[in-house]
Protein backbone atom coordinates (compact mmCIF):
# COMPACT_ATOMS: atom_id res chain seq x y z
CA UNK A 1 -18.73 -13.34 18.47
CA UNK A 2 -16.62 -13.97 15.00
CA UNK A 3 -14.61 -11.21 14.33
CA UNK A 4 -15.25 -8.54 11.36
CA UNK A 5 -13.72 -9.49 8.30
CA UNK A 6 -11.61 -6.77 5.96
CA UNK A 7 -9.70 -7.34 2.58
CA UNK A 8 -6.76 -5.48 2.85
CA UNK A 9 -4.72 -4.11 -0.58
CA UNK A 10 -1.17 -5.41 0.51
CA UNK A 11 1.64 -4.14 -1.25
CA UNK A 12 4.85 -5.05 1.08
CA UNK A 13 5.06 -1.41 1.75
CA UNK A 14 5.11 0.52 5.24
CA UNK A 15 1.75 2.23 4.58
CA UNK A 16 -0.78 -0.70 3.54
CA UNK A 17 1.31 -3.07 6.17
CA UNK A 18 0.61 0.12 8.79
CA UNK A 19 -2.85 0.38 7.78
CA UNK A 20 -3.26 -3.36 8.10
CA UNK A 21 -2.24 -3.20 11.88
CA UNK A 22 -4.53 -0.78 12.33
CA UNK A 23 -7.68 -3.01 10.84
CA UNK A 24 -6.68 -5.80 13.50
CA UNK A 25 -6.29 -3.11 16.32
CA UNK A 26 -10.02 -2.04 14.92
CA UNK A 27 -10.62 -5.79 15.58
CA UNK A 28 -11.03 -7.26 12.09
CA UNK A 29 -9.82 -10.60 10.92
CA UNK A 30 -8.12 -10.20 7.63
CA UNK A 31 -7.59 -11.40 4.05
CA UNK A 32 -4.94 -9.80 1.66
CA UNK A 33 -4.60 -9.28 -2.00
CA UNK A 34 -1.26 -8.17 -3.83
CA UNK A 35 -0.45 -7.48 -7.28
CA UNK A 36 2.15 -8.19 -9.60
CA UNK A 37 1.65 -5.96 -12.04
CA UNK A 38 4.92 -5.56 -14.04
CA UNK A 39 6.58 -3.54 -11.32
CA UNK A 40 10.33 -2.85 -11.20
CA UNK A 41 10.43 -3.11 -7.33
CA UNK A 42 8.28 -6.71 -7.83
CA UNK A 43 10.66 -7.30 -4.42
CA UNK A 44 7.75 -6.12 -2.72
CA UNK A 45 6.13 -9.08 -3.08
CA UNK A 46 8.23 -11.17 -1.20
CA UNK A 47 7.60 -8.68 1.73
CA UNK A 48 3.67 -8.60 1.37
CA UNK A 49 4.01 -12.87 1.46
CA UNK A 50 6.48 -12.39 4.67
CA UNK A 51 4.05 -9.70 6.06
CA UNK A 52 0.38 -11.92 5.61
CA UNK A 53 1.71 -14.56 7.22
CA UNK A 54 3.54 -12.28 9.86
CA UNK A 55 0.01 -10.34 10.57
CA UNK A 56 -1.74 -13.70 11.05
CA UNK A 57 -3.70 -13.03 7.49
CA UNK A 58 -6.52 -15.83 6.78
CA UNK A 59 -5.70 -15.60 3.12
CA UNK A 60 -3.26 -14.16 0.93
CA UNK A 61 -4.11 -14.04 -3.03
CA UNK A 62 -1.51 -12.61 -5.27
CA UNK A 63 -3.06 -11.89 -8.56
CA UNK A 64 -1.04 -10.88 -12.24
CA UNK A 65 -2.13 -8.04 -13.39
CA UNK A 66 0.35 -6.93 -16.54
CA UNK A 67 0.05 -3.31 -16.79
CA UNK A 68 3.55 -2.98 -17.66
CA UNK A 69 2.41 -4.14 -20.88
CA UNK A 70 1.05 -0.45 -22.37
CA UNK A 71 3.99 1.40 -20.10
CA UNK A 72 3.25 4.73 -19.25
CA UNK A 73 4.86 4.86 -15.97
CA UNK A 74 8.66 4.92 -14.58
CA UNK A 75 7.61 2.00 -11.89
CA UNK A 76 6.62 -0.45 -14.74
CA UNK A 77 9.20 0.79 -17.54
CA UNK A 78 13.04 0.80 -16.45
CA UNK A 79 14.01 3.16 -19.45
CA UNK A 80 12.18 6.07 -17.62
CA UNK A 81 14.04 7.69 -14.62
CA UNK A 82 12.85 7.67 -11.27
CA UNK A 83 12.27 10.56 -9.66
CA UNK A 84 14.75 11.65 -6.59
CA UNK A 85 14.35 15.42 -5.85
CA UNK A 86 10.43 15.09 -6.07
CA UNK A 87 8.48 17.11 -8.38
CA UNK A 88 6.37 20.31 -8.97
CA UNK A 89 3.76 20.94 -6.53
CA UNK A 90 0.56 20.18 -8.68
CA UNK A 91 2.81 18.64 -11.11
CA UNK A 92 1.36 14.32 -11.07
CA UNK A 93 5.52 12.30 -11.03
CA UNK A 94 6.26 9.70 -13.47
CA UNK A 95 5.56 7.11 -10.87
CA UNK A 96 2.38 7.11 -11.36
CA UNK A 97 0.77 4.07 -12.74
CA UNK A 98 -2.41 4.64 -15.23
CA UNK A 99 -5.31 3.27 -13.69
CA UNK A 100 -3.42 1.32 -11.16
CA UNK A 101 -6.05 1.87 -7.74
CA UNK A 102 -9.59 1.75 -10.02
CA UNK A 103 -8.11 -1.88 -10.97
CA UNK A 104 -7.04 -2.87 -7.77
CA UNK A 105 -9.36 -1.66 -5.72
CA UNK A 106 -11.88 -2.92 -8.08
CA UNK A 107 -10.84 -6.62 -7.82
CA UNK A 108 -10.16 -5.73 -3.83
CA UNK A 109 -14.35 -5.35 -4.03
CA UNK A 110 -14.93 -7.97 -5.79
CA UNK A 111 -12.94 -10.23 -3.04
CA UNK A 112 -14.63 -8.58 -0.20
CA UNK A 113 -17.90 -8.98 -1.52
CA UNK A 114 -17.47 -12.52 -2.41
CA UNK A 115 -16.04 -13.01 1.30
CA UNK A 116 -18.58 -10.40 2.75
CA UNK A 117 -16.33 -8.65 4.08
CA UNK A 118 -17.06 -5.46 6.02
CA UNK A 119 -14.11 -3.46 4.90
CA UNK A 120 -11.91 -3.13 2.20
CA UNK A 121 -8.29 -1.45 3.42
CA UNK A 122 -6.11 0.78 2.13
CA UNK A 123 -2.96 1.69 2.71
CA UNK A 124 -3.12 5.14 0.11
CA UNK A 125 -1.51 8.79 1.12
CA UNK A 126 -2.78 12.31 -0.33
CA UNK A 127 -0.20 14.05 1.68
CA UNK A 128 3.35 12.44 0.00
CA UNK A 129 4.78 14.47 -2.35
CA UNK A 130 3.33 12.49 -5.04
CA UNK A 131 -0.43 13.59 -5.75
CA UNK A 132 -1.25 10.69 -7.53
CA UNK A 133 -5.34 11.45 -8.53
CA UNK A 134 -5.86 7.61 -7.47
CA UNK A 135 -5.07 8.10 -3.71
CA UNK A 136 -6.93 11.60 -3.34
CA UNK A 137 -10.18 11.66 -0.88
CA UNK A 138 -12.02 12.99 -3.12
CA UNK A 139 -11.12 9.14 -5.43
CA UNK A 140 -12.13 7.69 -2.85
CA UNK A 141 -15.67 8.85 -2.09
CA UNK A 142 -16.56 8.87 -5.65
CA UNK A 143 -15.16 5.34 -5.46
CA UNK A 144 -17.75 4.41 -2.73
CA UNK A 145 -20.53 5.54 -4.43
CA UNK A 146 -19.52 3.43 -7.65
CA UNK A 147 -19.11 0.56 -5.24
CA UNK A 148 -22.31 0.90 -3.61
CA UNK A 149 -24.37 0.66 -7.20
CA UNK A 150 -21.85 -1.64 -8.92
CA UNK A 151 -22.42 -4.73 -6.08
CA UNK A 152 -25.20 -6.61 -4.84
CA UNK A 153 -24.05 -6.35 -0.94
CA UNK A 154 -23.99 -2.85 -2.04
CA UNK A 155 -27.56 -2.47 -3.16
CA UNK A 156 -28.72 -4.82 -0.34
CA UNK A 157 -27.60 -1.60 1.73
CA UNK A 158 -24.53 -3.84 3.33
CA UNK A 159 -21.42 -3.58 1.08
CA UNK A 160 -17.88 -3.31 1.63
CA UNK A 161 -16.64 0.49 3.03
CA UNK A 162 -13.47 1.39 1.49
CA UNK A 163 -11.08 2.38 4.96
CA UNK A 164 -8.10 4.38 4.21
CA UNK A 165 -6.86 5.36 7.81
CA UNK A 166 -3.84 6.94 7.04
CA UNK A 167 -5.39 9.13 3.55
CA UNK A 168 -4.00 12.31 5.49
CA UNK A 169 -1.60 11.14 7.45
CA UNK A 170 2.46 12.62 7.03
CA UNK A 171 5.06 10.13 6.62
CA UNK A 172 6.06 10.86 9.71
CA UNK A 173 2.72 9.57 11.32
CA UNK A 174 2.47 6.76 9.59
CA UNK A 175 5.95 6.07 11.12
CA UNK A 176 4.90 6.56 14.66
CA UNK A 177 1.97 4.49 14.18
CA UNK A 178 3.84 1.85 12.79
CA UNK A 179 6.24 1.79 15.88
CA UNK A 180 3.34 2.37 18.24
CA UNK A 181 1.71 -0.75 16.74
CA UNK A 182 5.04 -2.92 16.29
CA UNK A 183 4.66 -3.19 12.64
CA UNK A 184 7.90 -4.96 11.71
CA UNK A 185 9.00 -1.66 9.72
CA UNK A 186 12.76 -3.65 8.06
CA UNK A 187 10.37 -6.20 6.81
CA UNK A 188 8.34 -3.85 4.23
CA UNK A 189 9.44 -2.62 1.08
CA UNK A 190 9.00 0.82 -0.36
CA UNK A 191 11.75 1.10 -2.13
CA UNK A 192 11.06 2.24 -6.23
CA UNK A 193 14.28 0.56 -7.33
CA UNK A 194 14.88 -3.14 -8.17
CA UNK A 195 17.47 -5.07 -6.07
CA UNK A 196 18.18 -6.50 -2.93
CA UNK A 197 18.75 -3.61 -0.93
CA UNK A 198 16.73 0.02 -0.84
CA UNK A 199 18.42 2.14 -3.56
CA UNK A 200 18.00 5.02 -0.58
CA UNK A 201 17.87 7.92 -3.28
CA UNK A 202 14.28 7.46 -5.08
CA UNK A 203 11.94 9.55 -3.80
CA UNK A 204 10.11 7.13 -1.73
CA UNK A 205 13.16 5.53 -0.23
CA UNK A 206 13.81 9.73 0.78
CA UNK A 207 10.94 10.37 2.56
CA UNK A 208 10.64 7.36 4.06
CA UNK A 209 14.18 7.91 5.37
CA UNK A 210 13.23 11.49 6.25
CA UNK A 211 10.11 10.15 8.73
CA UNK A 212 11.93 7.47 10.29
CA UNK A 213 15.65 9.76 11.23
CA UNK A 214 12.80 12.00 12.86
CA UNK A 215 10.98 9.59 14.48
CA UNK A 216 14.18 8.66 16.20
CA UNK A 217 14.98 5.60 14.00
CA UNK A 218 17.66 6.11 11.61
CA UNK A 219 18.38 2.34 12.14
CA UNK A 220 15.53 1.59 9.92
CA UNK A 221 16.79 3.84 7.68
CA UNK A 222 17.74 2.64 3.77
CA UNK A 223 21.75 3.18 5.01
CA UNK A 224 20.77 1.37 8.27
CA UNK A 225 19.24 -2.25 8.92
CA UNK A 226 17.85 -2.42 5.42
CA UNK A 227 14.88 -4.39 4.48
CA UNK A 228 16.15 -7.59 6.38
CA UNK A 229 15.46 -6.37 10.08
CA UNK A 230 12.82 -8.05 11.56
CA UNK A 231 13.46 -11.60 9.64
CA UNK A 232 12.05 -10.69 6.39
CA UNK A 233 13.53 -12.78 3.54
């Protein structure tokens, strides 16, 4: 029996590259889209290319979507300041990037439904410090209904479910699932910051330093092995 196809959102970063494990655990066979959307850390790119091909993806489509172009966020404009100390509870950080998921996740429908796909992945988090209104559950099942009306597999009762395993996970879980499920953790990007190396001071370089020290592997830590363990380029 052919195996379940899923689209996964790949960004180069641990979460969607976690939650892309855990569609082939779930037994799916999978296809990946990135973006380059005008992002400072556009090195993530490099590690969702390393990543497909590492995963055994089927396809990998990077598409250019500008939204750098109208600003509005510190990951697309380098003159606003990245956030290190994290923000306000309630309070939505400059990181966030208008629009960003309703775009991508709206093409990532359009792929899966062209490829009939089964599942559409996600790699988003409600729990990070962040509270981005894009990665909220709440997004998300409003999301399914639009997708369920706006698309023919959709009407035909048989469209793509939008899967976002790790939605309420801590950064800390999506760590030990990444180790339980050998996700080659160096080779992803998360970083905020352009460069080579993690900048290890942005907010999600932090927290992603936080999880791994207490998951017992400070190695993989921004001041340890750095974004080259486990052969990425």
């Amino acid at each position: 029996m052919p195996l379940a196809t899923a689209v996964v959102l790949l960004s180069g970063g641990l979460d969607s590259a976690t939650a892309a494990a855990l569609a082939l655990e779930a037994g799916h066979s999978l296809l990946a889209l990135s973006f380059d959307y005008g992002q400072r850390h556009r090195r993530e790119l490099a590690a969702a290319q390393w990543l497909s091909q590492h995963l055994g993806v089927a396809e990998h489509h990077t598409i250019a979507v500008n939204l750098a172009a109208w600003g509005g966020s510190a990951l697309t404009d380098p003159k606003l300041a990245l956030p290190s100390t994290g923000v306000a509870e309630g309070t939505i950080p400059p990181t966030y990037v208008p629009g960003r998921n309703t775009v991508f996740i709206a093409l990532g429908l359009s792929l899966a439904e062209a490829r009939g796909a089964e599942r559409l992945v996600l790699g988003v988090n409600a729990v990070d410090y962040s509270g981005y209104p894009d990665c909220r559950p709440d997004y998300l099942e409003a999301f399914q209904t639009l997708a369920d009306l706006a698309t023919r597999a959709g009407r035909e009762g048989h469209g793509p479910q939008l899967w976002a395993p790790l939605v309420q996970a801590s950064k800390l879980e999506i760590v030990q699932q990444a180790l339980r499920l050998g996700v080659p953790i160096g080779a992803t990007w998360s970083c905020y910051s352009g460069g080579d190396r993690p900048c290890g001071v942005c907010d999600s370089c932090r927290i992603r330093d936080a999880a791994l020290i207490e998951a017992g592997r400070p190695d993989l830590a921004s001041h340890g092995a750095g974004p080259s363990q486990g052969g990425a380029p």
